[in-house]
Protein backbone atom coordinates (compact mmCIF):
# COMPACT_ATOMS: atom_id res chain seq x y z
CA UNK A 1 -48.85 -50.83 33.00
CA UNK A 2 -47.84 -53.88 31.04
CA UNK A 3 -50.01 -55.92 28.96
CA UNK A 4 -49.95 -59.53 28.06
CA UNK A 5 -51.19 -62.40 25.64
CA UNK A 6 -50.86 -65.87 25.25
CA UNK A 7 -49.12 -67.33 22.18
CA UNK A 8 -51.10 -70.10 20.78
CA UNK A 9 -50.11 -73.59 19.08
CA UNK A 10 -49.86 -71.90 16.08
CA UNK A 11 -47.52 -69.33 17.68
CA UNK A 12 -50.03 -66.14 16.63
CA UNK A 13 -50.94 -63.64 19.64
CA UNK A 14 -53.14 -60.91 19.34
CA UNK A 15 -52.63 -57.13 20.67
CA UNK A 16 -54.09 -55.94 23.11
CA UNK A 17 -57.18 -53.91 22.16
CA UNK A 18 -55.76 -51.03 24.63
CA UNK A 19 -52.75 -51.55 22.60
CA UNK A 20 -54.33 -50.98 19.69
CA UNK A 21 -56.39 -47.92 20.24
CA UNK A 22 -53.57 -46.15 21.20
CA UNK A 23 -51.63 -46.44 18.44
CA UNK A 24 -54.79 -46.75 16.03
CA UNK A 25 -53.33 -50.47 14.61
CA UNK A 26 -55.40 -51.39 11.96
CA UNK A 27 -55.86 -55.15 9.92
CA UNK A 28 -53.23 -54.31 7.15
CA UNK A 29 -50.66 -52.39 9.45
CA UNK A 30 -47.70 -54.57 10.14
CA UNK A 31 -45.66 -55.07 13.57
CA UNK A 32 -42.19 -55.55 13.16
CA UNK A 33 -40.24 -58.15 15.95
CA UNK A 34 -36.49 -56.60 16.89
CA UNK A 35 -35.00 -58.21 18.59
CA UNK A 36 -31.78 -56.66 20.88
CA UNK A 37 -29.70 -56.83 23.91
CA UNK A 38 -32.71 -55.58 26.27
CA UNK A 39 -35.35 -57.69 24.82
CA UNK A 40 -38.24 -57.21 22.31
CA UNK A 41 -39.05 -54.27 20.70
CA UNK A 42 -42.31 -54.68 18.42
CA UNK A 43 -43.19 -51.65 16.49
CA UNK A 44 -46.25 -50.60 14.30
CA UNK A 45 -45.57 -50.20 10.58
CA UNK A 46 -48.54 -48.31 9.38
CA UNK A 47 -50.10 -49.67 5.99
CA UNK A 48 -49.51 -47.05 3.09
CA UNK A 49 -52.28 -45.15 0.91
CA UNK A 50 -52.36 -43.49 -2.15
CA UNK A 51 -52.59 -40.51 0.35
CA UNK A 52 -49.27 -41.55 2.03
CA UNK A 53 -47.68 -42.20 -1.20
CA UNK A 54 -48.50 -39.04 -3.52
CA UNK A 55 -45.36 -37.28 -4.70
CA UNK A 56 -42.44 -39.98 -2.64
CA UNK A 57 -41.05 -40.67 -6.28
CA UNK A 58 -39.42 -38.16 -8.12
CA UNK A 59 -39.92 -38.41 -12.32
CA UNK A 60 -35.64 -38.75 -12.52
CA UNK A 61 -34.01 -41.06 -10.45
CA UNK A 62 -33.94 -45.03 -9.27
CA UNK A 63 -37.07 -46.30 -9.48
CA UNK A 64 -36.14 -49.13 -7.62
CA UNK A 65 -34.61 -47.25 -4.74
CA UNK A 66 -37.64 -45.16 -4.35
CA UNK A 67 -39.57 -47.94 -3.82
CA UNK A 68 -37.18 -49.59 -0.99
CA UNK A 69 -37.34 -46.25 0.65
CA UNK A 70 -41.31 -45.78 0.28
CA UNK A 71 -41.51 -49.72 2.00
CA UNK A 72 -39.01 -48.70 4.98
CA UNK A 73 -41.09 -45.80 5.61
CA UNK A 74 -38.88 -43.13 4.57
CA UNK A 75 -39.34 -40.04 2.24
């Protein structure tokens, strides 16, 4: 079942607390707006830990790569 929200004057919404729950969105966590052909798509971006982090960057290598790879959300 669809949910909805109201944008305000300052265009900011807020998600849907059944929304939330079930995909445990958290202040921090970021949604991303895509925008396609069939409408749009906003996904959760989970916030990282150190947790999440831990061993993602290898001692050789592009530092700066890792990181770009670590903020897209791959390993």
């Amino acid at each position: 079942m669809p949910s909805g929200t109201i944008i305000s004057k300052g265009y900011q919404t807020v998600v849907p607390a059944k929304i939330r729950k079930a995909h445990k969105i958290m202040p921090g966590d970021v949604l991303e707006w895509i925008d396609s052909e069939e409408g749009i798509l906003v996904q959760p971006r989970k916030k990282r830990t150190l947790k999440d982090i831990i061993g993602l960057v290898k001692a050789e290598g592009d530092a700066v790569e890792s990181k770009k790879r670590v903020q897209k959300g791959l390993r």
